[in-house]
N, C-alpha and C. Protein backbone atom coordinates (compact mmCIF):
# COMPACT_ATOMS: atom_id res chain seq x y z
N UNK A 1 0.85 -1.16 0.00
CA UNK A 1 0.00 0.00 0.00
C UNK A 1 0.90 1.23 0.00
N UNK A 2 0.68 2.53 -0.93
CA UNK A 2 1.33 3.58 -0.60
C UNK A 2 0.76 4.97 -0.20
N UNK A 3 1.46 5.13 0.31
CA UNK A 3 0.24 6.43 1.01
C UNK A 3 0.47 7.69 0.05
N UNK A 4 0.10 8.76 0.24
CA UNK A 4 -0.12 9.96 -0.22
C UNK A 4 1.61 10.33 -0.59
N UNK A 5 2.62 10.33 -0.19
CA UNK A 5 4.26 11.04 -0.28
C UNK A 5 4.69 9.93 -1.20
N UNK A 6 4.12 8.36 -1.80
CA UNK A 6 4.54 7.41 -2.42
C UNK A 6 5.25 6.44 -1.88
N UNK A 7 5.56 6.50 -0.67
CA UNK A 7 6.44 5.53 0.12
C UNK A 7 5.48 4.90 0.51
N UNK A 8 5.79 3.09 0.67
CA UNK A 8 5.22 1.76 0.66
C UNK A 8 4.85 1.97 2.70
N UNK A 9 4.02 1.39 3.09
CA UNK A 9 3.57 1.37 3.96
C UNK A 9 3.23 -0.43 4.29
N UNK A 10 3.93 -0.69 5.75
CA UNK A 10 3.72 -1.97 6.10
C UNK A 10 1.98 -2.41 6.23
N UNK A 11 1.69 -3.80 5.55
CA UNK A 11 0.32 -3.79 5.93
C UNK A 11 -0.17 -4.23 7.37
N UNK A 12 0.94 -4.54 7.91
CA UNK A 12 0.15 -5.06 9.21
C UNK A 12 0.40 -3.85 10.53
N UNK A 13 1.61 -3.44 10.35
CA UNK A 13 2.01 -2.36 11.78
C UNK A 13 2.30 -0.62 10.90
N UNK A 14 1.49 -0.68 10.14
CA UNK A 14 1.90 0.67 9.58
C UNK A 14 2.98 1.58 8.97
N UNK A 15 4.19 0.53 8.79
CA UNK A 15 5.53 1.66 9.25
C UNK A 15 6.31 1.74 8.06
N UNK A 16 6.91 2.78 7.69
CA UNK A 16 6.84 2.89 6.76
C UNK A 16 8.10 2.17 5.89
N UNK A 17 8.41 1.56 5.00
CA UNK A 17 8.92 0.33 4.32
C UNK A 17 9.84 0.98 2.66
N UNK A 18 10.85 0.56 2.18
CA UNK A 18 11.17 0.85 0.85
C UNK A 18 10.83 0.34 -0.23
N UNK A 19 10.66 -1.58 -0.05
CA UNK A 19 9.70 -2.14 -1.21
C UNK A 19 8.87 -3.19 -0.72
N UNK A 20 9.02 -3.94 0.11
CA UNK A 20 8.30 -4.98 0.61
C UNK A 20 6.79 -5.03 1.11
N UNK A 21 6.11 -5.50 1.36
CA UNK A 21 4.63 -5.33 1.62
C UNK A 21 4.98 -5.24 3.26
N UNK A 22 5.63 -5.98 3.97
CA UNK A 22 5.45 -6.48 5.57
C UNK A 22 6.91 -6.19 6.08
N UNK A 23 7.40 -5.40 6.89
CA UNK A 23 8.36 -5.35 7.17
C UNK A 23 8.98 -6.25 7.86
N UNK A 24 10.42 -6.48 8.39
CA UNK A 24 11.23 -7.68 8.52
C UNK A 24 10.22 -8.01 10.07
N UNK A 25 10.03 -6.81 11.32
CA UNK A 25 9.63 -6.89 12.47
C UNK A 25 8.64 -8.29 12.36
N UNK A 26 7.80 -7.26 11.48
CA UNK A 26 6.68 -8.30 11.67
C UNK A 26 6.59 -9.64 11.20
N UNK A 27 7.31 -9.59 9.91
CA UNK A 27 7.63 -10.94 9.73
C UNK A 27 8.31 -12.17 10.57
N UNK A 28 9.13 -11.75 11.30
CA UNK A 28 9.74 -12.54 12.38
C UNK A 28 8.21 -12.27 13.77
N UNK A 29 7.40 -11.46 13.98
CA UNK A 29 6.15 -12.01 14.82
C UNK A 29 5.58 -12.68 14.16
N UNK A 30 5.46 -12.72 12.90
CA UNK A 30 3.65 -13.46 12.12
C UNK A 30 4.83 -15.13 12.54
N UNK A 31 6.04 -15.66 12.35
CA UNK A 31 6.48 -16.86 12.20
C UNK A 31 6.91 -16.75 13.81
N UNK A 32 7.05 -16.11 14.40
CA UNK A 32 7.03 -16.60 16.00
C UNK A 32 5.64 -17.20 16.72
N UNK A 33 5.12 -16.51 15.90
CA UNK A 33 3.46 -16.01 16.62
C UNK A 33 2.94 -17.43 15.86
N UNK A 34 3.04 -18.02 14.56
CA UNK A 34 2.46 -19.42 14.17
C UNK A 34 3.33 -19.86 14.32
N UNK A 35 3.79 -20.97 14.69
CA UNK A 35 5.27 -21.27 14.13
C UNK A 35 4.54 -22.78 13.79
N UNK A 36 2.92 -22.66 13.38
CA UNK A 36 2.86 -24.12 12.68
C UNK A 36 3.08 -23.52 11.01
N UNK A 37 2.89 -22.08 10.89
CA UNK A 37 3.65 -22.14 9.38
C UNK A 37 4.93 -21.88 9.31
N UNK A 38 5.56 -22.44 8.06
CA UNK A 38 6.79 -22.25 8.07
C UNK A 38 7.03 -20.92 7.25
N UNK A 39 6.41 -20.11 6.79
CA UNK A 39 6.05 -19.16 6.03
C UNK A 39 5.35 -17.64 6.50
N UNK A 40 5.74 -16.15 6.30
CA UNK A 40 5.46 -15.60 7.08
C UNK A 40 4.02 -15.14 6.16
N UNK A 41 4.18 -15.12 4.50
CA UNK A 41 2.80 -15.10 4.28
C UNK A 41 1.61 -15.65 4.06
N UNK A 42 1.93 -16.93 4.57
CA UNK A 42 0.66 -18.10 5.29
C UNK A 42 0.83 -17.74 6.75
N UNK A 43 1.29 -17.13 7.67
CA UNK A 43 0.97 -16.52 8.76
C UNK A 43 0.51 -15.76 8.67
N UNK A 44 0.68 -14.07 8.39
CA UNK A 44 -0.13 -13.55 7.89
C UNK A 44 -1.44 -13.76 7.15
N UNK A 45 -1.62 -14.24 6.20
CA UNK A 45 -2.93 -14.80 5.98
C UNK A 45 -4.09 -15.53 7.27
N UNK A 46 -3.24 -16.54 8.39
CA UNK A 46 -3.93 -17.21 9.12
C UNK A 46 -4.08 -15.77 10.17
N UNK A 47 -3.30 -14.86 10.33
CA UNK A 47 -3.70 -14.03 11.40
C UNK A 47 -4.86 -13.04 10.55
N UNK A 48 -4.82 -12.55 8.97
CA UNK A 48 -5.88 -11.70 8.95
C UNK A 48 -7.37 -12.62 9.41
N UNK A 49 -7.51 -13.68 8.91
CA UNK A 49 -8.53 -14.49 9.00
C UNK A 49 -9.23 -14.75 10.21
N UNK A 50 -8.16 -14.72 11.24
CA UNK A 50 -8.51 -14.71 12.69
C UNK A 50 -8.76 -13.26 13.31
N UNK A 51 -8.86 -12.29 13.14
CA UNK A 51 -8.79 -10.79 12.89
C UNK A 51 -10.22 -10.80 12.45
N UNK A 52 -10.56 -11.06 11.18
CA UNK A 52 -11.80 -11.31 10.38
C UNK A 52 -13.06 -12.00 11.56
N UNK A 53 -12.17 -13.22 11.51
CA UNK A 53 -13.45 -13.85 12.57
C UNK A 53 -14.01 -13.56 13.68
N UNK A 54 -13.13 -12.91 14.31
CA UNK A 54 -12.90 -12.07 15.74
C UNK A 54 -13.93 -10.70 15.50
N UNK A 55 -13.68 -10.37 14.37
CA UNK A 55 -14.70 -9.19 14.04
C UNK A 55 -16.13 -9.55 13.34
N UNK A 56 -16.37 -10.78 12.76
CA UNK A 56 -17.84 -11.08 12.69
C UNK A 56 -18.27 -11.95 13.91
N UNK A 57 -17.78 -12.26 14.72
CA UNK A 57 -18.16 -12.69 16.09
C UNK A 57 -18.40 -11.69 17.20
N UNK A 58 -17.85 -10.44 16.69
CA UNK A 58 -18.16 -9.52 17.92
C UNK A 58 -19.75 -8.53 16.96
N UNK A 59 -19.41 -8.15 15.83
CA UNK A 59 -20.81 -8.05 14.78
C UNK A 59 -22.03 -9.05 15.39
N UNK A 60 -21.83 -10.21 16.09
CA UNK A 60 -23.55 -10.95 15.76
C UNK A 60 -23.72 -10.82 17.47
N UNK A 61 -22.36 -10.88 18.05
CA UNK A 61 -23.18 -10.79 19.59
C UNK A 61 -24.03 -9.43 19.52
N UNK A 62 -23.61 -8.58 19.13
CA UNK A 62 -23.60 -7.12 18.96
C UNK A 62 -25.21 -6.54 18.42
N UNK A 63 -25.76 -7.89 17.37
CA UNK A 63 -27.04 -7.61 17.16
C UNK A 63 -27.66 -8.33 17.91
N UNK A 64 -27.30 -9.75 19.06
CA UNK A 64 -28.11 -10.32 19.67
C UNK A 64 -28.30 -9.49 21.18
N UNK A 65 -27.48 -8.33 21.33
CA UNK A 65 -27.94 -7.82 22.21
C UNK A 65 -29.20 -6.77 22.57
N UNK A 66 -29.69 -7.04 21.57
CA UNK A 66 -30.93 -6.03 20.81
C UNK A 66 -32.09 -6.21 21.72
């Protein structure tokens, strides 16, 4: 992603990057943080998904409190 000045922007912690999508930081959390992948963008992937789910699970309690 690049923001408004053209410089690449990390997708997961914001910061700002020269070409890569995910900077090194995070890449060494997304493979600490799974370490059932061996891969940091099948970690990433398994963490947006869990992110995702986490947010349509808080969406339905959210209308059953109605």
């Amino acid at each position: 992603m690049k923001n408004k000045t053209g410089l690449r922007m990390c997708k997961r912690c914001n910061r700002h990057l020269s070409e890569e999508d995910i900077c090194q930081t995070c890449k060494g959390d997304l493979i600490n943080h799974y370490e059932a992948s061996q891969d940091w963008q099948i970690a990433f992937e398994i963490e947006r998904a869990q992110l995702t789910a986490l947010r349509y699970s808080r969406d339905l309690n959210d209308e059953m409190d109605f």
